[in-house]
C-alpha atoms as a PDB file:
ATOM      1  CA  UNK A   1      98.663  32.479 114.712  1.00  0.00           C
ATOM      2  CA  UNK A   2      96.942  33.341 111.637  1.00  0.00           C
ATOM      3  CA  UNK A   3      96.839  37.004 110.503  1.00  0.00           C
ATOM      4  CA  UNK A   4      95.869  38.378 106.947  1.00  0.00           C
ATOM      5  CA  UNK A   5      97.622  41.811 106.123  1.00  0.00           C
ATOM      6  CA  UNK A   6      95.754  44.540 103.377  1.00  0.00           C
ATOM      7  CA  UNK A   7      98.140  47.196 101.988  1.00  0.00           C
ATOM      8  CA  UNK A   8      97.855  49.030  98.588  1.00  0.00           C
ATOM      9  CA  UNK A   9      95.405  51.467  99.756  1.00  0.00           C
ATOM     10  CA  UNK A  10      95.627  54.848  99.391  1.00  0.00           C
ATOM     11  CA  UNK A  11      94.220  58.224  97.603  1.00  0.00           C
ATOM     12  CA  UNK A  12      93.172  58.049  94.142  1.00  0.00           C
ATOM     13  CA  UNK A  13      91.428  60.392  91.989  1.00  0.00           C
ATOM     14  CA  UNK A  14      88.652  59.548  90.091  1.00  0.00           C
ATOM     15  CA  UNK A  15      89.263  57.464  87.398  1.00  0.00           C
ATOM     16  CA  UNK A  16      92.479  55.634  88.734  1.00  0.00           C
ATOM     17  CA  UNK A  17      93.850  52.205  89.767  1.00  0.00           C
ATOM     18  CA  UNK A  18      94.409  50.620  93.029  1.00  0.00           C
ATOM     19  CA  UNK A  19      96.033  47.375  93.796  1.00  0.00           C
ATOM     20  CA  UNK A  20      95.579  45.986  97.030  1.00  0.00           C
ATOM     21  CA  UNK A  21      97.016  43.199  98.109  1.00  0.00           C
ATOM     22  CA  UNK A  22      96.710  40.374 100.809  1.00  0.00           C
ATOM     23  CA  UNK A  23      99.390  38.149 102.432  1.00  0.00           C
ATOM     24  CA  UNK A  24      98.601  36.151 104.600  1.00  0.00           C
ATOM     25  CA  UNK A  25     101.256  34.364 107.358  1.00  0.00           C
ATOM     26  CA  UNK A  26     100.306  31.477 109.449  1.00  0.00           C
ATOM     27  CA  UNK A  27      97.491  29.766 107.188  1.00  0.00           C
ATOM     28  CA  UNK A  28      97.991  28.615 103.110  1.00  0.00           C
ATOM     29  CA  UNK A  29      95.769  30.447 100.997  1.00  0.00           C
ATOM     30  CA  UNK A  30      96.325  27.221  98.844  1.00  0.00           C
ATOM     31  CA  UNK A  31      92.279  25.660  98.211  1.00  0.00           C
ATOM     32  CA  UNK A  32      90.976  28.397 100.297  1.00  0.00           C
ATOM     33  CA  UNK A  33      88.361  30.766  99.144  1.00  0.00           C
ATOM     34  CA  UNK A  34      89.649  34.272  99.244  1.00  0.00           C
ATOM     35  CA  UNK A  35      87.136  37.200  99.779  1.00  0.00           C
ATOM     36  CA  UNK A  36      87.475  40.977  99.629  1.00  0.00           C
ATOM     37  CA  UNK A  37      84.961  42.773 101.707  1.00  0.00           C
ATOM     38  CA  UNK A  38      84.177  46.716 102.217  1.00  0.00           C
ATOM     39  CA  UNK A  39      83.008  49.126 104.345  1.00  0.00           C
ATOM     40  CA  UNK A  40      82.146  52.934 103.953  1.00  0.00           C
ATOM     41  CA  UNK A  41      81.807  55.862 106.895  1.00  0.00           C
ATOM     42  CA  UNK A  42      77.878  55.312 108.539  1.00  0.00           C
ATOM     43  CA  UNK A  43      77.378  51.939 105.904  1.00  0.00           C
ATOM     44  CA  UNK A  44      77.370  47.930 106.894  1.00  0.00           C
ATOM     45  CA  UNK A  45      80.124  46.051 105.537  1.00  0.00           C
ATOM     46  CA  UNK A  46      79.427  44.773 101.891  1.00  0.00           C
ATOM     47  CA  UNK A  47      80.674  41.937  99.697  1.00  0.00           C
ATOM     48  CA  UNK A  48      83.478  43.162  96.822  1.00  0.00           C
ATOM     49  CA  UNK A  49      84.242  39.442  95.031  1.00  0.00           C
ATOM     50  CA  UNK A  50      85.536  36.344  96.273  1.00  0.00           C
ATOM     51  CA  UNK A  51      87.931  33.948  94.633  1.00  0.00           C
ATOM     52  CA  UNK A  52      87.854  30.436  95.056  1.00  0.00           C
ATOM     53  CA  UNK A  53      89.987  27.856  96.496  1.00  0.00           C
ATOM     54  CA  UNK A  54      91.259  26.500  93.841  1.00  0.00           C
ATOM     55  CA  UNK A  55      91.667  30.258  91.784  1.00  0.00           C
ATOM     56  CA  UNK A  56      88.801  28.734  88.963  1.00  0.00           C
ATOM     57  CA  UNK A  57      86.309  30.942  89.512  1.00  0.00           C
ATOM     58  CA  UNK A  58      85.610  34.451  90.494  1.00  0.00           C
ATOM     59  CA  UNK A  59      82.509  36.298  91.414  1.00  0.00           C
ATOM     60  CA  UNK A  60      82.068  39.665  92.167  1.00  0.00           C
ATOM     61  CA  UNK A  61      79.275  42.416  93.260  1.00  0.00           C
ATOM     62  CA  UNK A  62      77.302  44.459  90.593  1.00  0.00           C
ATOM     63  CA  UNK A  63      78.932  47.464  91.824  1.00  0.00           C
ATOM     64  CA  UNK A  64      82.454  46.473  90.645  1.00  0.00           C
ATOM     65  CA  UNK A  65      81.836  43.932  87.621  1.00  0.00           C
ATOM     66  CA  UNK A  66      83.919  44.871  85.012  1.00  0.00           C
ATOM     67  CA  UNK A  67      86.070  47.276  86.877  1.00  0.00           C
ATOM     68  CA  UNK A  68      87.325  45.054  89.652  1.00  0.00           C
ATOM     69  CA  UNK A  69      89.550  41.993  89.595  1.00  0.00           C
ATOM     70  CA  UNK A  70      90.565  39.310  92.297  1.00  0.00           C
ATOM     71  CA  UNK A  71      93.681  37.157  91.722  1.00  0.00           C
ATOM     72  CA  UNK A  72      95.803  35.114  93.403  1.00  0.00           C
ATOM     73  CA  UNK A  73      99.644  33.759  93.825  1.00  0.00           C
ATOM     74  CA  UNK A  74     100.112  31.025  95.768  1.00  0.00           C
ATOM     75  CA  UNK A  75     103.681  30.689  95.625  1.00  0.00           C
ATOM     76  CA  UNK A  76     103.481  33.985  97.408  1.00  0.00           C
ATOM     77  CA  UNK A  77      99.926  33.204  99.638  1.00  0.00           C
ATOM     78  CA  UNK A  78      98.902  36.272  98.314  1.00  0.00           C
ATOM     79  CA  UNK A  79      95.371  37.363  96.801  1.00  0.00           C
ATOM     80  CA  UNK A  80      95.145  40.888  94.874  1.00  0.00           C
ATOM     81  CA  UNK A  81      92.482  43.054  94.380  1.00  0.00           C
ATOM     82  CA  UNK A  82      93.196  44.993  90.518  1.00  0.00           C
ATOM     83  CA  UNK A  83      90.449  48.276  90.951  1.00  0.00           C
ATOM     84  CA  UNK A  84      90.338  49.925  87.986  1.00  0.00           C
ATOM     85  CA  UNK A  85      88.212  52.906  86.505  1.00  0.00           C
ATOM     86  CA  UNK A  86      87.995  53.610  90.493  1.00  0.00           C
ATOM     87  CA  UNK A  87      84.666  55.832  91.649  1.00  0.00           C
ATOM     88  CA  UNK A  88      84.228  58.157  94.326  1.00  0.00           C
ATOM     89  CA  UNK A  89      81.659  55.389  95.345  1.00  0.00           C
ATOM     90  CA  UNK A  90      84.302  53.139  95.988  1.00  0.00           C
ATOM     91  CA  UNK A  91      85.754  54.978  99.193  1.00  0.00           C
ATOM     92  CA  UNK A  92      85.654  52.522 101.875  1.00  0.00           C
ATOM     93  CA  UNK A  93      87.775  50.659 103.984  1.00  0.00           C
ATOM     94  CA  UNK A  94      88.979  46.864 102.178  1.00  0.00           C
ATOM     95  CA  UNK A  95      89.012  44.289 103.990  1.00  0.00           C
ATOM     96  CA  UNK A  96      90.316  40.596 102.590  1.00  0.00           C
ATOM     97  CA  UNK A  97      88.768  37.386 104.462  1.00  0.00           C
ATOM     98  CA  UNK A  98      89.665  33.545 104.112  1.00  0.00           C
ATOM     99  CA  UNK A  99      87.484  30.924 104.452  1.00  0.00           C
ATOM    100  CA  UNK A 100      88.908  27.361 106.042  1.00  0.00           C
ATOM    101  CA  UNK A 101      85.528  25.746 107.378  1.00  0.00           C
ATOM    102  CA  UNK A 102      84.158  25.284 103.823  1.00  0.00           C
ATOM    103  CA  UNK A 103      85.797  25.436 100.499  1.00  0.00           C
ATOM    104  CA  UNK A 104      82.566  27.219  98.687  1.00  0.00           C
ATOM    105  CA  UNK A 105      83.594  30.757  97.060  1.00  0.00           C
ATOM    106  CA  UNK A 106      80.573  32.693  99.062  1.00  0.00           C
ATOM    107  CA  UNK A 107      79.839  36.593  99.014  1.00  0.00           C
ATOM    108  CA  UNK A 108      78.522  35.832 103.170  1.00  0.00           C
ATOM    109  CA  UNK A 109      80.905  37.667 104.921  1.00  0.00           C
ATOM    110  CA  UNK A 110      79.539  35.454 107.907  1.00  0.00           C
ATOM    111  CA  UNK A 111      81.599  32.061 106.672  1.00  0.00           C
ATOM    112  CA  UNK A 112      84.791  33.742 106.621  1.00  0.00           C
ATOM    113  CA  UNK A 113      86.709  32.787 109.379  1.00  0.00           C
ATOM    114  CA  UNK A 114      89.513  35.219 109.216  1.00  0.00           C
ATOM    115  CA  UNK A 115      90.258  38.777 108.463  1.00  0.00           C
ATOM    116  CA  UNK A 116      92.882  41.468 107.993  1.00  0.00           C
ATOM    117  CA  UNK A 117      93.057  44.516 109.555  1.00  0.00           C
ATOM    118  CA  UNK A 118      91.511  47.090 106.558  1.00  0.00           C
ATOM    119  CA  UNK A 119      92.830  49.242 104.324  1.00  0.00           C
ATOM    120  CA  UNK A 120      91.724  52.506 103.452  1.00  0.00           C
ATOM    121  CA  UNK A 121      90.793  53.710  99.830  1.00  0.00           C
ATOM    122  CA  UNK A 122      89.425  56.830  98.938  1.00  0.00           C
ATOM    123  CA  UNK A 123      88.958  58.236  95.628  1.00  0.00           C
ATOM    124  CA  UNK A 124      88.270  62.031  94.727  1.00  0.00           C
ATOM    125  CA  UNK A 125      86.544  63.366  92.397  1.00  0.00           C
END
């Protein structure tokens, strides 16, 4: 059974850092694409950045260039999300997503084919 697991959420003021991670247990993050996905109170669920299979490339949404980044370990099948310079903006609930049909690095939260549970941020100002 494959299950993805967020934690590293929390409160932050304005300003701050956040590192969220995501294990995942039952599936090898090894060549998979690795996406990070949020979604705020009353909005539709938005693309953060997505890592690719082979940890090469990165892309990420306008909203977080430059203040966001997405690694990963393998040796621990684990893909981080670094936020930095964190906004009140950036409240949602963070949701990692891995991609086995398809290698491609995509921002389509519609080609992922698994999911954690969430993880809350929420930054004050």
């Amino acid at each position: 059974q494959v299950q993805l697991v967020e934690s590293g959420g929390g409160l932050v003021q304005a300003g701050g850092s956040l590192r969220l991670s995501c294990a995942a247990s039952g599936l090898t993050f090894r060549s998979r694409a690795v996406g990070w996905f949020r979604q705020a109170p009353g909005q539709e669920r938005e693309f953060v950045g997505v890592i690719s299979g082979n940890g090469g490339s990165t892309d990420y949404a306008d909203s977080v260039k430059g203040r966001f980044t997405i690694s990963r370990d393998n040796a621990k099948n684990t893909v981080y999300l670094q936020m930095n310079s964190l906004k009140p903006e950036d409240t949602a609930v963070y949701y990692c997503a891995a991609r086995v049909t398809g290698v491609g690095a995509t921002p389509l939260a519609h080609m992922y084919n698994y999911w954690g549970q969430g993880t809350q941020v929420t930054v004050s100002s």
